[in-house]
Protein backbone atom coordinates (compact mmCIF):
# COMPACT_ATOMS: atom_id res chain seq x y z
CA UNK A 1 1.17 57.77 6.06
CA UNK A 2 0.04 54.38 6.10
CA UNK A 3 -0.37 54.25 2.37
CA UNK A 4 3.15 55.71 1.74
CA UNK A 5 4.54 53.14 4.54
CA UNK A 6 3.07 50.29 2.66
CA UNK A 7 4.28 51.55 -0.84
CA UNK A 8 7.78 51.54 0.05
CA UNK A 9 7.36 48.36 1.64
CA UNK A 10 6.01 46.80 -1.46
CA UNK A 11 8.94 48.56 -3.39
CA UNK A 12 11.70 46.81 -0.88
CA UNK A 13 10.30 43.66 -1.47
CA UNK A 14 10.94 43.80 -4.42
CA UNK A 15 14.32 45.38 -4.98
CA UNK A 16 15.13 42.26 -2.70
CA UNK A 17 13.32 39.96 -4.93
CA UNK A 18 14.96 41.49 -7.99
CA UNK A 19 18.47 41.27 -6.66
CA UNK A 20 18.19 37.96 -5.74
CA UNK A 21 17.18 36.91 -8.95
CA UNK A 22 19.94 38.99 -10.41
CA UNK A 23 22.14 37.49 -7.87
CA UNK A 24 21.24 33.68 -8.72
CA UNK A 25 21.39 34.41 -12.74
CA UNK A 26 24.79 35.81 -12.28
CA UNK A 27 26.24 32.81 -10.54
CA UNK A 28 24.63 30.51 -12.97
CA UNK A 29 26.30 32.62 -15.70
CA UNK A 30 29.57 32.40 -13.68
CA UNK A 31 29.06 28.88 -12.83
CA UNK A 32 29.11 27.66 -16.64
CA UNK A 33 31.97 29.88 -17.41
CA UNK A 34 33.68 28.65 -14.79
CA UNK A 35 32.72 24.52 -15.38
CA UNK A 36 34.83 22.73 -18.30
CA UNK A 37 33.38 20.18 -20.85
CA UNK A 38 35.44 17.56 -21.84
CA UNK A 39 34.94 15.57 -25.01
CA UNK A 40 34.79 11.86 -24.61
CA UNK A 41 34.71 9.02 -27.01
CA UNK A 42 33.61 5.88 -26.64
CA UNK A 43 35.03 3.15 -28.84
CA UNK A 44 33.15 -0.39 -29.05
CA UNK A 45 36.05 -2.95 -30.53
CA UNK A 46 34.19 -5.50 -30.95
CA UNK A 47 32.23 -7.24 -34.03
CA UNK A 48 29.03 -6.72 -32.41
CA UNK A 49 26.90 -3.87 -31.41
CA UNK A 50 26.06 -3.05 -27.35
CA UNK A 51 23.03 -3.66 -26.23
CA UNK A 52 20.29 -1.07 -26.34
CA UNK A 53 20.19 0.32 -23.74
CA UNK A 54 23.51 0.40 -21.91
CA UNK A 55 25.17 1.44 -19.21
CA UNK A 56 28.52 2.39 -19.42
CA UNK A 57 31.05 2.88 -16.74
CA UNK A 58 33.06 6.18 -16.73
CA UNK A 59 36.30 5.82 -14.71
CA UNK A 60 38.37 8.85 -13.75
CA UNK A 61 41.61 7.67 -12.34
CA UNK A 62 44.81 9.20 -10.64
CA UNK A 63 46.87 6.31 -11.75
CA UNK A 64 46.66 3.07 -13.43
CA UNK A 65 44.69 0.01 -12.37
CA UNK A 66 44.44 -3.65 -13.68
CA UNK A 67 41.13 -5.00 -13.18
CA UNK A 68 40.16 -6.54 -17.11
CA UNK A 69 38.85 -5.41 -19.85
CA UNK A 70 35.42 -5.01 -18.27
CA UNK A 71 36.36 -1.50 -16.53
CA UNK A 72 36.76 1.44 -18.78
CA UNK A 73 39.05 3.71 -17.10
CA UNK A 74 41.43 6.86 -18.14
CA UNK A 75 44.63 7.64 -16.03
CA UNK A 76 44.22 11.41 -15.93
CA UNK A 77 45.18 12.91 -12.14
CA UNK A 78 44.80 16.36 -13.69
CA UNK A 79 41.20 15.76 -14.37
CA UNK A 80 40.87 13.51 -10.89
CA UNK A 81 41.83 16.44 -8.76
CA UNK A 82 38.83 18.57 -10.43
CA UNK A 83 36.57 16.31 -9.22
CA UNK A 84 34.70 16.74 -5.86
CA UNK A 85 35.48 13.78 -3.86
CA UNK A 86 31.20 12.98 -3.94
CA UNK A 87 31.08 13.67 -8.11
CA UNK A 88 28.78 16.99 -6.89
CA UNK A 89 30.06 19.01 -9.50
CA UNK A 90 29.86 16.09 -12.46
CA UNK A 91 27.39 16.30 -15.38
CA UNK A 92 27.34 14.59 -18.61
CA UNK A 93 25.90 15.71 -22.29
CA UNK A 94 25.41 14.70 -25.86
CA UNK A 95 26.35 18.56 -26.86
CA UNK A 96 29.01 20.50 -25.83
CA UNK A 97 27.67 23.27 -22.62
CA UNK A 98 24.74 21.87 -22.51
CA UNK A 99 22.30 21.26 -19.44
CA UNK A 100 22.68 17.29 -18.66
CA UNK A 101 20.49 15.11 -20.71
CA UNK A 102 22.19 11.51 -20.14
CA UNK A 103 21.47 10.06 -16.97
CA UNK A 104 24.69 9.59 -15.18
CA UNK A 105 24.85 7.73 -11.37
CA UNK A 106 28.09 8.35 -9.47
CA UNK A 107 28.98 4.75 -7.50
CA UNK A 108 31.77 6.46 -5.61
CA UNK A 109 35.71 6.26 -5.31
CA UNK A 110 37.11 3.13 -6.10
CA UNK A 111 40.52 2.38 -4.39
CA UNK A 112 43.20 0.03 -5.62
CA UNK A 113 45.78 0.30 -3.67
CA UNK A 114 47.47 3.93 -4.21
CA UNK A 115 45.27 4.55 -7.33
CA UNK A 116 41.67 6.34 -6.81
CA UNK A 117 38.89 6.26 -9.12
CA UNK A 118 35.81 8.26 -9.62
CA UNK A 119 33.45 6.02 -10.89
CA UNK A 120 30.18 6.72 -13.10
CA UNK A 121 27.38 4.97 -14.61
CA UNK A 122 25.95 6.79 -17.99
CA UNK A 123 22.43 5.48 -19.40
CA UNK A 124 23.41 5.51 -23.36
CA UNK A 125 20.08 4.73 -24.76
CA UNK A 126 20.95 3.77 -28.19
CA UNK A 127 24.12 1.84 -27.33
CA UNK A 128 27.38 1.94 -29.72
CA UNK A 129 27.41 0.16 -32.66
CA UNK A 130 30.05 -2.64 -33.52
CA UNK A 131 33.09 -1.48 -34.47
CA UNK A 132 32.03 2.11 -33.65
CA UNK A 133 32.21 4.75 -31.32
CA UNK A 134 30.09 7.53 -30.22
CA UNK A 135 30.79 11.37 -28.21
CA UNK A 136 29.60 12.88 -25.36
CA UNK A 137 30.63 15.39 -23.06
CA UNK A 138 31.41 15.51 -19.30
CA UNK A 139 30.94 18.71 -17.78
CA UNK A 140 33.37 19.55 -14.75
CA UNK A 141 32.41 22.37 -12.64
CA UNK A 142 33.74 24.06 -9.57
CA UNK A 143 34.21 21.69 -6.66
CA UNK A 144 31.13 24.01 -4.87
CA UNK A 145 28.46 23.16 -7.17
CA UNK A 146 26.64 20.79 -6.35
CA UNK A 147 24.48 19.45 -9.60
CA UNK A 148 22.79 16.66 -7.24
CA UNK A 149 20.56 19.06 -6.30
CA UNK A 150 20.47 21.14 -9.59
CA UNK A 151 19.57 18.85 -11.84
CA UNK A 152 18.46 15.18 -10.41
CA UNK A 153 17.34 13.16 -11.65
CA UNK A 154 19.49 13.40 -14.51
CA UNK A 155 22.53 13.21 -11.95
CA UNK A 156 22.62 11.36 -9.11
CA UNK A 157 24.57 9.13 -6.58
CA UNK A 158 23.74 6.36 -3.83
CA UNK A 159 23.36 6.36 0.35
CA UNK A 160 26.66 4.92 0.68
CA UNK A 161 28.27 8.72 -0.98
CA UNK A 162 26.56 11.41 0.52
CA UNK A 163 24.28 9.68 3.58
CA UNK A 164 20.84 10.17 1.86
CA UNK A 165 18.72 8.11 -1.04
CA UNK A 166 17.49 11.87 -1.80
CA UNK A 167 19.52 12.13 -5.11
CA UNK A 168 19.62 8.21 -5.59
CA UNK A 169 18.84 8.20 -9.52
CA UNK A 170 19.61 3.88 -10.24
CA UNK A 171 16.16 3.37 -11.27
CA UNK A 172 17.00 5.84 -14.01
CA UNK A 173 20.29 4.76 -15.24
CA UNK A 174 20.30 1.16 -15.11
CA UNK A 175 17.91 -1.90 -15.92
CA UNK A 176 16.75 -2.59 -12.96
CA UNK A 177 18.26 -1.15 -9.57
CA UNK A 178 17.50 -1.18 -5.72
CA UNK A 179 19.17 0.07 -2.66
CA UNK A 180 17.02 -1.60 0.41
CA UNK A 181 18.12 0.55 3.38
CA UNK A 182 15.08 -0.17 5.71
CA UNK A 183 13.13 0.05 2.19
CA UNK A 184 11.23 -2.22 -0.51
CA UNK A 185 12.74 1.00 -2.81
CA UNK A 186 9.78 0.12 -5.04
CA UNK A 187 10.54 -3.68 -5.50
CA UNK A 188 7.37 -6.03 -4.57
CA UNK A 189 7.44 -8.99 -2.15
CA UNK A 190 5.79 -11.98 -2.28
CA UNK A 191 5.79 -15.14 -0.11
CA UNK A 192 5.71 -18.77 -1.75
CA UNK A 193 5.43 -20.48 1.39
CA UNK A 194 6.02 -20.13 5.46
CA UNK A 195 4.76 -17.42 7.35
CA UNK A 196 7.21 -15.24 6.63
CA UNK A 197 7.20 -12.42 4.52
CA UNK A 198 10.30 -10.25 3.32
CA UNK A 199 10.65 -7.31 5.65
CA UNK A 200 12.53 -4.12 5.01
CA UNK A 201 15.62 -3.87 8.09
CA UNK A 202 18.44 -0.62 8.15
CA UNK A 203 20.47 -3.43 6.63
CA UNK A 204 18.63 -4.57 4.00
CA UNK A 205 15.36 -6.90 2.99
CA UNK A 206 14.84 -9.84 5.36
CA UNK A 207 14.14 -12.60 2.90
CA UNK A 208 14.02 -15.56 5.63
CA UNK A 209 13.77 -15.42 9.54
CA UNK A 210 15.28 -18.60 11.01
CA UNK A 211 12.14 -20.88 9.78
CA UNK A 212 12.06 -24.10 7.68
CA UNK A 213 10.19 -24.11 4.69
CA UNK A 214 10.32 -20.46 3.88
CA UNK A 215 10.49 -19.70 0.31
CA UNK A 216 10.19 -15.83 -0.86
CA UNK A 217 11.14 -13.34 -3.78
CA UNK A 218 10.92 -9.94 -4.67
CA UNK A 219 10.32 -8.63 -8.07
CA UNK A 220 11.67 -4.88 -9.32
CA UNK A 221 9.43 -1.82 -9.94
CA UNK A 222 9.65 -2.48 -14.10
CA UNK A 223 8.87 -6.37 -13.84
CA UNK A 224 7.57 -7.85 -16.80
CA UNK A 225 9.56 -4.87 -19.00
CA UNK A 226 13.45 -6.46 -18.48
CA UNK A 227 14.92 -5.96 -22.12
CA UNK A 228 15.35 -9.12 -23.47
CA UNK A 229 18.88 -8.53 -24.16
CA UNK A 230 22.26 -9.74 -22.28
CA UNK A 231 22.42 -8.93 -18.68
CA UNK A 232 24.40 -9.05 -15.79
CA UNK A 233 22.75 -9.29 -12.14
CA UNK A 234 24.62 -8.08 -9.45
CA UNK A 235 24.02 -8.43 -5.56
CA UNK A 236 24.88 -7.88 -2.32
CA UNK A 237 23.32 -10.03 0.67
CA UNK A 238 24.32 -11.73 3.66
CA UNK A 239 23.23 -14.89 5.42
CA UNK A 240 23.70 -16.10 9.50
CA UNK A 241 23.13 -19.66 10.60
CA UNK A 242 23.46 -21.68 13.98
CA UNK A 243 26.95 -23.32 14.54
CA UNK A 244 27.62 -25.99 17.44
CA UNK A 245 31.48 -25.92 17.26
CA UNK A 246 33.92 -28.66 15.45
CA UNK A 247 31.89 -28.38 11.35
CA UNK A 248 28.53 -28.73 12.69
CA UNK A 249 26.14 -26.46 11.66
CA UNK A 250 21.91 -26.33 12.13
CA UNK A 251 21.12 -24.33 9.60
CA UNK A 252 21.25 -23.58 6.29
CA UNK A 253 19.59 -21.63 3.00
CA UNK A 254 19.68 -20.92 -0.27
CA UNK A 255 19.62 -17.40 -2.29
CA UNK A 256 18.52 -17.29 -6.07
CA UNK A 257 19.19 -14.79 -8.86
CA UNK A 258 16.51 -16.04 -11.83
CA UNK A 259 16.22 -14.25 -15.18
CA UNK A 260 13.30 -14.29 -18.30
CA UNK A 261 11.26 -16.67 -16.45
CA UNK A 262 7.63 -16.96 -16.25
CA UNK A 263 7.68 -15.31 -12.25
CA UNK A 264 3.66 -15.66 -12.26
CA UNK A 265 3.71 -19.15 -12.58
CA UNK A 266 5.84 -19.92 -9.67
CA UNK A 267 6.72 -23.81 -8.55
CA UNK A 268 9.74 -23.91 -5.70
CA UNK A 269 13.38 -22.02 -5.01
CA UNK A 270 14.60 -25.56 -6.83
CA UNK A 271 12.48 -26.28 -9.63
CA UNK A 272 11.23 -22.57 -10.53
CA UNK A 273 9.57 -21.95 -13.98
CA UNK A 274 12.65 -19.88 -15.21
CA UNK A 275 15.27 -20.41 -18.18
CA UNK A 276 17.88 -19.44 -16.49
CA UNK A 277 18.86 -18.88 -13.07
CA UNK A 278 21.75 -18.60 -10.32
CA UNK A 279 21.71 -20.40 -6.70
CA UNK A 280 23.94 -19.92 -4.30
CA UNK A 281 23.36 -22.84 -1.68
CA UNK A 282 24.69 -22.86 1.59
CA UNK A 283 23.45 -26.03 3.14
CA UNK A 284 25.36 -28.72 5.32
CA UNK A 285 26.11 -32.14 2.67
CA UNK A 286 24.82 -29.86 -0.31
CA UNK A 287 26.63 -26.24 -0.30
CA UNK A 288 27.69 -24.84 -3.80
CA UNK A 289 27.01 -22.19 -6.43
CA UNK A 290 24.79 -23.61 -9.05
CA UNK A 291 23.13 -22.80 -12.58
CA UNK A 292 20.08 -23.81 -13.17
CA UNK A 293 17.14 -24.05 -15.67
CA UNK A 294 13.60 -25.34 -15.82
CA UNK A 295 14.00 -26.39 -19.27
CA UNK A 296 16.99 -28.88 -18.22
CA UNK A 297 16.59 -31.71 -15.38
CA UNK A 298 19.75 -31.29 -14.25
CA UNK A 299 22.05 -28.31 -12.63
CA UNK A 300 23.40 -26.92 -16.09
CA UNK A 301 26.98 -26.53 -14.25
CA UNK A 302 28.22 -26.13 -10.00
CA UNK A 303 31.17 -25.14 -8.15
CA UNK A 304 31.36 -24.61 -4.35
CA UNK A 305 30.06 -22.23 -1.93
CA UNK A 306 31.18 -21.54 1.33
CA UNK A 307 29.36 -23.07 4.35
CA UNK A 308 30.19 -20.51 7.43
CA UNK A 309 28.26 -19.23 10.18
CA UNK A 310 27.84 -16.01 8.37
CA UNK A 311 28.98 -14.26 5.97
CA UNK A 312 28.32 -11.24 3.31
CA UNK A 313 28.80 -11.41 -0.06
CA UNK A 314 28.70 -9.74 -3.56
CA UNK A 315 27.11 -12.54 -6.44
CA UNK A 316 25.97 -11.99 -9.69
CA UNK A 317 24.57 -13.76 -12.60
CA UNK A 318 25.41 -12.59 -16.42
CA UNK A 319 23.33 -14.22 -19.38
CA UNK A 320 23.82 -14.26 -22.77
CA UNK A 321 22.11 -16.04 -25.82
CA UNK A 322 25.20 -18.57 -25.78
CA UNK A 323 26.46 -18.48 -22.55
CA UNK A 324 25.31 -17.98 -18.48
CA UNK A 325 27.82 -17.37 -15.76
CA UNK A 326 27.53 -17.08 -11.72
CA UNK A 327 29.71 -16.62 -9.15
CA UNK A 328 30.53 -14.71 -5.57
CA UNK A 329 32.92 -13.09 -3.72
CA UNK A 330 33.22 -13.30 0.15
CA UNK A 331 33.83 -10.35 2.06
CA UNK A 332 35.01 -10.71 5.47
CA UNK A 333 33.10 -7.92 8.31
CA UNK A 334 34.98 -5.67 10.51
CA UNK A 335 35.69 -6.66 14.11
CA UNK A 336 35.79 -10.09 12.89
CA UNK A 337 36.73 -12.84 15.86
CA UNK A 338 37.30 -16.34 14.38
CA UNK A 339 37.07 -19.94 16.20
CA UNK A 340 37.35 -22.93 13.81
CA UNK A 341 33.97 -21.88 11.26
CA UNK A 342 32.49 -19.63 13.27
CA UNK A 343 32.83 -15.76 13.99
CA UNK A 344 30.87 -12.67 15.16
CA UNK A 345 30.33 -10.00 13.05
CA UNK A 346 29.34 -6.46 12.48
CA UNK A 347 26.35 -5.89 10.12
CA UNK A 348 28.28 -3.34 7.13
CA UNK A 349 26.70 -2.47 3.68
CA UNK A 350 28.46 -3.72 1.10
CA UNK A 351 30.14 -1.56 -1.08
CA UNK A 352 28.88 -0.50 -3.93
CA UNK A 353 32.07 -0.14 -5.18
CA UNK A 354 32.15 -4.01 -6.05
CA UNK A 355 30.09 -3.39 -9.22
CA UNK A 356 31.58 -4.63 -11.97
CA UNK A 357 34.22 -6.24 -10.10
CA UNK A 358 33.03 -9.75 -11.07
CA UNK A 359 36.42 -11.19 -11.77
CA UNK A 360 37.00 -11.60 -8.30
CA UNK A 361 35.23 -14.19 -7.95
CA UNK A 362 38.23 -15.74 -10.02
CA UNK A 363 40.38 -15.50 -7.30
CA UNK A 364 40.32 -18.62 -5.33
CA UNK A 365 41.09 -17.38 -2.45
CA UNK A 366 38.11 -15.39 -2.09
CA UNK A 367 35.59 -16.37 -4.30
CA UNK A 368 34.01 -18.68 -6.78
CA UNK A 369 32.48 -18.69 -10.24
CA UNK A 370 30.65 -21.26 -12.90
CA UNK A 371 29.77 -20.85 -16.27
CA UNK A 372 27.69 -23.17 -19.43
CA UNK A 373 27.16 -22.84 -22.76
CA UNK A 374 23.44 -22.15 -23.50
CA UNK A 375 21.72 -24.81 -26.10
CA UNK A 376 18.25 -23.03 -25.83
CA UNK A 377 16.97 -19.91 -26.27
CA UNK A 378 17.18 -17.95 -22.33
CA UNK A 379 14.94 -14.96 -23.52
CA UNK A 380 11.47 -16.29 -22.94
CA UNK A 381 10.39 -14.12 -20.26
CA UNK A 382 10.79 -10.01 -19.71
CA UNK A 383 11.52 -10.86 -16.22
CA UNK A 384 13.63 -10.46 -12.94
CA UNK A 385 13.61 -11.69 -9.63
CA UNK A 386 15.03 -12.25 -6.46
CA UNK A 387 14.32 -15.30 -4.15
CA UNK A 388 15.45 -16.62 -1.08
CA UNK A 389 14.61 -19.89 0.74
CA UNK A 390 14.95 -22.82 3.94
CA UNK A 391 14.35 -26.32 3.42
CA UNK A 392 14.88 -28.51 6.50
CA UNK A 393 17.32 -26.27 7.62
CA UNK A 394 16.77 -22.47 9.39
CA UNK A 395 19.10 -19.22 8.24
CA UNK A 396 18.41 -15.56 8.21
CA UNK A 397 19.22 -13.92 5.23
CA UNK A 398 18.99 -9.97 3.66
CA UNK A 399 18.92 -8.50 0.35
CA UNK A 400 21.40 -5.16 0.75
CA UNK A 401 21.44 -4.10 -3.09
CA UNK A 402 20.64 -5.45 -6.50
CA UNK A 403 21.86 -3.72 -9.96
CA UNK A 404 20.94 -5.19 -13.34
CA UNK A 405 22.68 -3.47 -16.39
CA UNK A 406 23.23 -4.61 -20.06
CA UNK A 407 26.58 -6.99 -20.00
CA UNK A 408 28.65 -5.50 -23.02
CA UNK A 409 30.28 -7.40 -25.85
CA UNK A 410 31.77 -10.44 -25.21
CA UNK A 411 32.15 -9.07 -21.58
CA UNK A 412 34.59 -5.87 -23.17
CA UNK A 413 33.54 -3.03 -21.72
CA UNK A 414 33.77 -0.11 -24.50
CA UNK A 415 37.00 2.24 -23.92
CA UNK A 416 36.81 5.56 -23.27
CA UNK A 417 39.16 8.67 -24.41
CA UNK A 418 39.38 11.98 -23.48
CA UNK A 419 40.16 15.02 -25.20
């Protein structure tokens, strides 16, 4: 009896195990019946090719928006209100029903104003020649699937979307990428000088403690392998200093955004060994946004930066082989009480919605930007880093997020079409 007992046992199992299967391949069938893929073209108008690689931004909007020509965007609500508010059920392809085999990041839902955008990042490898364009498809599936989970890390999203790093696929789809939520996120820290050394927080990487004479970086996972090739650098840090009332301030800092430089033969935050590099200087008698270069003896160009007692802020820094630019954009904290310069504040991530949204930094009354033509060649060095520093002065200051992608033609991002 025991033998018969265990026979139908094994035989239950597996029924069970064969329905399940069954069960699974049928709603994988249904699933792709039931997703749509949409053809998209990408058009590059201008007279030179993107670089290779490049990420392009995908834009799905319910409306229309005016941000520049650096957003690629299509005003399609039907297509909006397929999407799952997270981009779950969002894949993209170089053939038509295909599994996903371009990696795609999801930043989240841009608003402006009334109009929402779903917002993605695609990996194209080979870029789009000039004057050219090139198809893939985006795959649309019911609002339940969830392709995080089905097929990372070809598709993925960020903390500040679904609450977890899990699915977080940046490294993949852009140059350089990393989200520092109590993490190094695979980025390497090194101290120059001080006792200090950068220190991973639920807010971001600690760079400088309050200190003088505290000079650090942090280099990416893939340092010493940056393509050569135009780049934007975009960040998201914040900085707090002392304040004694009536414009007097005890403190002060500087944060540093350096490109193709030769980051093992370090010097100081203000005379580093690099071609080309952003710093952001928030110092009493000396506060401004500056580009610099080893190769020159003197700031290439400046403009101003403000001096508060804290503040967060998105900066970046885009080189080309004719021209660098730099600038910031100030974004105020919740719960904000202000006296004359100084306020309390709540510690917030930055959105990562701000990618891309460099021309605010145009606007005056927010931000701040510089720019140079290049005489020399800024592509010495396959390198990236991150530095932070105190002179005299003392600050705190944290790294939130950095994302380095290629910077497209003449700063036109390549338009997209659908259908």
């Amino acid at each position: 009896m025991r033998s018969i007992s265990s026979i139908i046992t094994v035989i239950l199992i597996i029924i069970i195990i064969v329905a399940a299967a069954g069960i699974f391949y049928i709603y994988d069938i249904l699933s792709n019946k039931l997703s749509n893929a949409y053809l998209i073209t990408i058009y590059n108008t201008q007279s030179i090719s993107t670089p290779s690689p490049f990420q392009q931004d995908i834009a799905i909007c319910n409306g229309n928006i005016n941000i520049g020509n650096n957003f690629a965007y299509v005003n399609n609500a039907t297509l909006f209100n397929q999407i799952n508010p997270n981009g779950q059920n969002v894949y993209f392809a170089t053939t038509n029903n295909s599994a996903p085999n371009i990696y795609s990041w999801y930043e989240g839902q841009l608003i402006n104003g009334s109009t929402y955008c779903d917002v993605w990042w695609i990996n194209l490898s080979n870029g789009i020649p000039a004057n050219s364009n090139i198809t893939i498809y985006m795959n649309i599936g019911p609002s339940i699937d969830n392709y995080y989970r089905q097929y990372y890390p070809y598709v993925g999203t960020n903390a500040q979307v679904i609450g977890t790093m899990e699915y977080d696929n940046g490294n993949y789809t852009f140059i350089a990428y990393g989200y520092f939520n109590d993490t190094f996120d695979g980025w390497t820290k090194y101290n120059y000088s001080g006792s200090f050394s950068p220190t991973p927080t639920p807010y971001g990487i600690e760079m400088v403690n309050d200190s003088i004479g505290e000079v650090t970086y942090i280099l990416p996972p893939n340092n010493w392998n940056i393509p050569k090739i135009p780049l934007i650098v975009e960040e998201a840090w914040y900085y707090s200093i002392d304040y004694f009332g009536e414009g007097i301030f005890s403190g002060g800092g500087i944060n540093a955004i350096a490109l193709f430089g030769n980051t093992s033969n370090y010097t100081d935050m203000h005379m580093m060994n690099l071609p080309i590099y952003a710093a952001f200087i928030y110092m009493p008698d000396s506060e401004g946004t500056y580009l610099e270069s080893s190769i020159k003896e003197q700031p290439l160009n400046y403009t101003y930066f403000p001096l508060i007692a804290s503040g967060f802020f998105y900066s970046y820094l885009i080189v080309n082989s004719s021209y660098a630019q730099a600038g910031y954009y100030y974004i105020k904290s919740p719960h904000v009480q202000e006296t004359d310069y100084y306020y309390s504040f709540k510690l917030i991530w930055v959105p990562l919605t701000l990618l891309d949204m460099y021309p605010l930094s145009y606007n005056l009354n927010y931000g701040n930007y510089t720019y140079t033509n290049i005489s020399y060649n800024p592509y010495q060095y396959p390198t990236l880093e991150i530095g932070a520093g105190t002179s005299v002065y003392t600050s705190s200051l944290n790294i939130e997020w950095v994302v380095t992608r290629a910077y497209p033609p003449n700063g036109v991002m390549p338009a997209i079409y659908i259908g």
